[in-house]
C-alpha atoms as a PDB file:
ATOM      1  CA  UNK A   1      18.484  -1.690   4.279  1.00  0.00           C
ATOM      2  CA  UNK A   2      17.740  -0.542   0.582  1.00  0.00           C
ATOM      3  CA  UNK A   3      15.009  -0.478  -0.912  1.00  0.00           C
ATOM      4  CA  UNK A   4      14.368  -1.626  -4.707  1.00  0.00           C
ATOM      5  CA  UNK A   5      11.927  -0.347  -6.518  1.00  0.00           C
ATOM      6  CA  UNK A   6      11.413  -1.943 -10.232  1.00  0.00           C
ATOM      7  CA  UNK A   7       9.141  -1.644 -12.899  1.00  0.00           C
ATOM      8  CA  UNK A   8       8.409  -4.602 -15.483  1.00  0.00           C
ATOM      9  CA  UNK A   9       7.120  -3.467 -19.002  1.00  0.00           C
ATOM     10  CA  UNK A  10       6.241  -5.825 -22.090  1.00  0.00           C
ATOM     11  CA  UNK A  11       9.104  -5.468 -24.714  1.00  0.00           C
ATOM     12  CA  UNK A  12       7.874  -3.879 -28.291  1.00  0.00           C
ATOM     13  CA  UNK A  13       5.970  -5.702 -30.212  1.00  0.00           C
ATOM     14  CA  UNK A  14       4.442  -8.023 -27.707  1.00  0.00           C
ATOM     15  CA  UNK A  15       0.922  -8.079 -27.432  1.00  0.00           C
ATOM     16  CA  UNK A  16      -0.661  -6.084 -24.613  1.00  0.00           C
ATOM     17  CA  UNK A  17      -4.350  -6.814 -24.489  1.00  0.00           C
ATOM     18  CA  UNK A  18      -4.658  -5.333 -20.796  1.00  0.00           C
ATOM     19  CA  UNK A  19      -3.352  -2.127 -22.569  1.00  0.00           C
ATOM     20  CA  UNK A  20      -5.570  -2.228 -25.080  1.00  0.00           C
ATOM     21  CA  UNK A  21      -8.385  -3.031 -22.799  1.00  0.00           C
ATOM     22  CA  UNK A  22      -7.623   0.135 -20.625  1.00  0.00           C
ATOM     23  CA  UNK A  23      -6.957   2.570 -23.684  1.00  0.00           C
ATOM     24  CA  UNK A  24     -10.717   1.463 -25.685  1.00  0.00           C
ATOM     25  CA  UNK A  25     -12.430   2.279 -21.869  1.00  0.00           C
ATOM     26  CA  UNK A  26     -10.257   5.485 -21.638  1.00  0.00           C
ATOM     27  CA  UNK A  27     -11.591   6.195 -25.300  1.00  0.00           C
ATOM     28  CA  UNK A  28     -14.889   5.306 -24.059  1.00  0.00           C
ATOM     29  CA  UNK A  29     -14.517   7.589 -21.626  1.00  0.00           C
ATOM     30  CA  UNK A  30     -13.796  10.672 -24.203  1.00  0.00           C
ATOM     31  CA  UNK A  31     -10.092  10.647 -23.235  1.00  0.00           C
ATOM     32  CA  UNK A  32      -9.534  10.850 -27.404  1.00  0.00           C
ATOM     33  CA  UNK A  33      -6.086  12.110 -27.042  1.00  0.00           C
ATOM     34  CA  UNK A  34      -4.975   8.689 -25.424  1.00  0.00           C
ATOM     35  CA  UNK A  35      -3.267   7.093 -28.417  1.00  0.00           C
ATOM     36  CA  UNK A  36      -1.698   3.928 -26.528  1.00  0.00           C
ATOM     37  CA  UNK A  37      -1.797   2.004 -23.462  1.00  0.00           C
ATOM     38  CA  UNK A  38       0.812  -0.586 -21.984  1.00  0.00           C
ATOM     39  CA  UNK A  39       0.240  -2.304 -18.954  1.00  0.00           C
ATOM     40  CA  UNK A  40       3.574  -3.486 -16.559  1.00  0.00           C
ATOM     41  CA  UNK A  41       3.851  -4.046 -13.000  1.00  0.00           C
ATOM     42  CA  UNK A  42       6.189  -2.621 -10.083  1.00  0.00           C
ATOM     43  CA  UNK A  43       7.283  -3.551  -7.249  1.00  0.00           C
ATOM     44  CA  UNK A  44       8.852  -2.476  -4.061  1.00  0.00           C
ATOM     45  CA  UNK A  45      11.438  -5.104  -2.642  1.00  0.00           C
ATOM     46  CA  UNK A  46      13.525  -4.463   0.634  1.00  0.00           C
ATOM     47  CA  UNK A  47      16.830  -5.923   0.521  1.00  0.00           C
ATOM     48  CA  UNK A  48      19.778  -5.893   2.953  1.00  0.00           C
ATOM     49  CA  UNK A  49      23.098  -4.556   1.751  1.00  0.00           C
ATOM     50  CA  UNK A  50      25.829  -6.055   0.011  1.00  0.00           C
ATOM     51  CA  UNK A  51      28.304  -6.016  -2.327  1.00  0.00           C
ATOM     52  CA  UNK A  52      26.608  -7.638  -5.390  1.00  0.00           C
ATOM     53  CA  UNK A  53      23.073  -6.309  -4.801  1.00  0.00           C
ATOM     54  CA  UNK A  54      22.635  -5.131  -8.542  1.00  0.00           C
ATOM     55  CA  UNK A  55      23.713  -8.796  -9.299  1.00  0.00           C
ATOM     56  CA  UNK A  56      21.178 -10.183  -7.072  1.00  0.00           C
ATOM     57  CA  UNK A  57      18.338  -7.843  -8.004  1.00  0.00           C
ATOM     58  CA  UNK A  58      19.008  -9.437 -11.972  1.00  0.00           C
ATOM     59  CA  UNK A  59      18.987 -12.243 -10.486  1.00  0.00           C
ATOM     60  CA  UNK A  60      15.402 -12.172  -9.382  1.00  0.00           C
ATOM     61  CA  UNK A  61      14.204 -10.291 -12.010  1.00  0.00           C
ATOM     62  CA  UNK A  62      15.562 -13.101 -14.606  1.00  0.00           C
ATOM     63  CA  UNK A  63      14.465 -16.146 -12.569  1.00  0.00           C
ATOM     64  CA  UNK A  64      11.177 -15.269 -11.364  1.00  0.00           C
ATOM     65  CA  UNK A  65       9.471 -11.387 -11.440  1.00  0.00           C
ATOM     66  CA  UNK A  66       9.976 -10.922 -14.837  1.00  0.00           C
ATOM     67  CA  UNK A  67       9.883 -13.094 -17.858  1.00  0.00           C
ATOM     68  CA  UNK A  68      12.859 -12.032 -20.118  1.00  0.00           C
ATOM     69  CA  UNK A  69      11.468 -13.452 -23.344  1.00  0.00           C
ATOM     70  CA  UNK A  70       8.602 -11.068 -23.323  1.00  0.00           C
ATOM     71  CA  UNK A  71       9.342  -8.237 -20.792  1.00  0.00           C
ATOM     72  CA  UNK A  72      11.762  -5.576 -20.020  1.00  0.00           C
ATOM     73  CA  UNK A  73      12.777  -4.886 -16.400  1.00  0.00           C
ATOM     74  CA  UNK A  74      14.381  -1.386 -15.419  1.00  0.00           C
ATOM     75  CA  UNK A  75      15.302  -0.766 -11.408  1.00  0.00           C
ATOM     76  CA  UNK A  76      16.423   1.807  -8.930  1.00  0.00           C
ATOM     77  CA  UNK A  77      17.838   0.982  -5.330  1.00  0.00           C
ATOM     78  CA  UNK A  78      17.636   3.937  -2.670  1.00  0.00           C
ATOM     79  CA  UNK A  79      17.898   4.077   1.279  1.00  0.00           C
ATOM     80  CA  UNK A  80      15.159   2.551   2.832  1.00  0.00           C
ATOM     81  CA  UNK A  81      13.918   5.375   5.045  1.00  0.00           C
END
């Protein structure tokens, strides 16, 4: 069993009002040394072995958890413990 653990970003340039959202309350907040804020997701997936797991893991990242026109995905598989 491995686990998978990726994380989903938007690519440059792409809007990111959650981001910008989060950085005016951090601002707010008197956090002044905050100069950006960009908002992605991660996710934990357990997966069996095999022999074309990186395959697979694009796989699901291009056909459903991430949307390749607008976002980045970057992963790392370790042993599930």
């Amino acid at each position: 069993m491995r686990k998978v653990k990726i994380h989903i970003t938007l690519k440059e340039g792409v809007l990111d009002p959650q981001g910008k959202a989060v950085h005016n309350s951090l601002q707010s907040l008197e956090y002044n040394n905050v100069q950006d804020v960009r908002v992605g997701k991660y996710m934990e997936v357990m997966v069996e072995d095999s022999d074309n797991l990186e395959a697979e893991i694009d796989r699901m990242c291009d056909q459903l958890l991430a949307n390749p026109v607008i976002e980045n995905y970057s992963y790392t598989i370790e042993e599930a413990g």
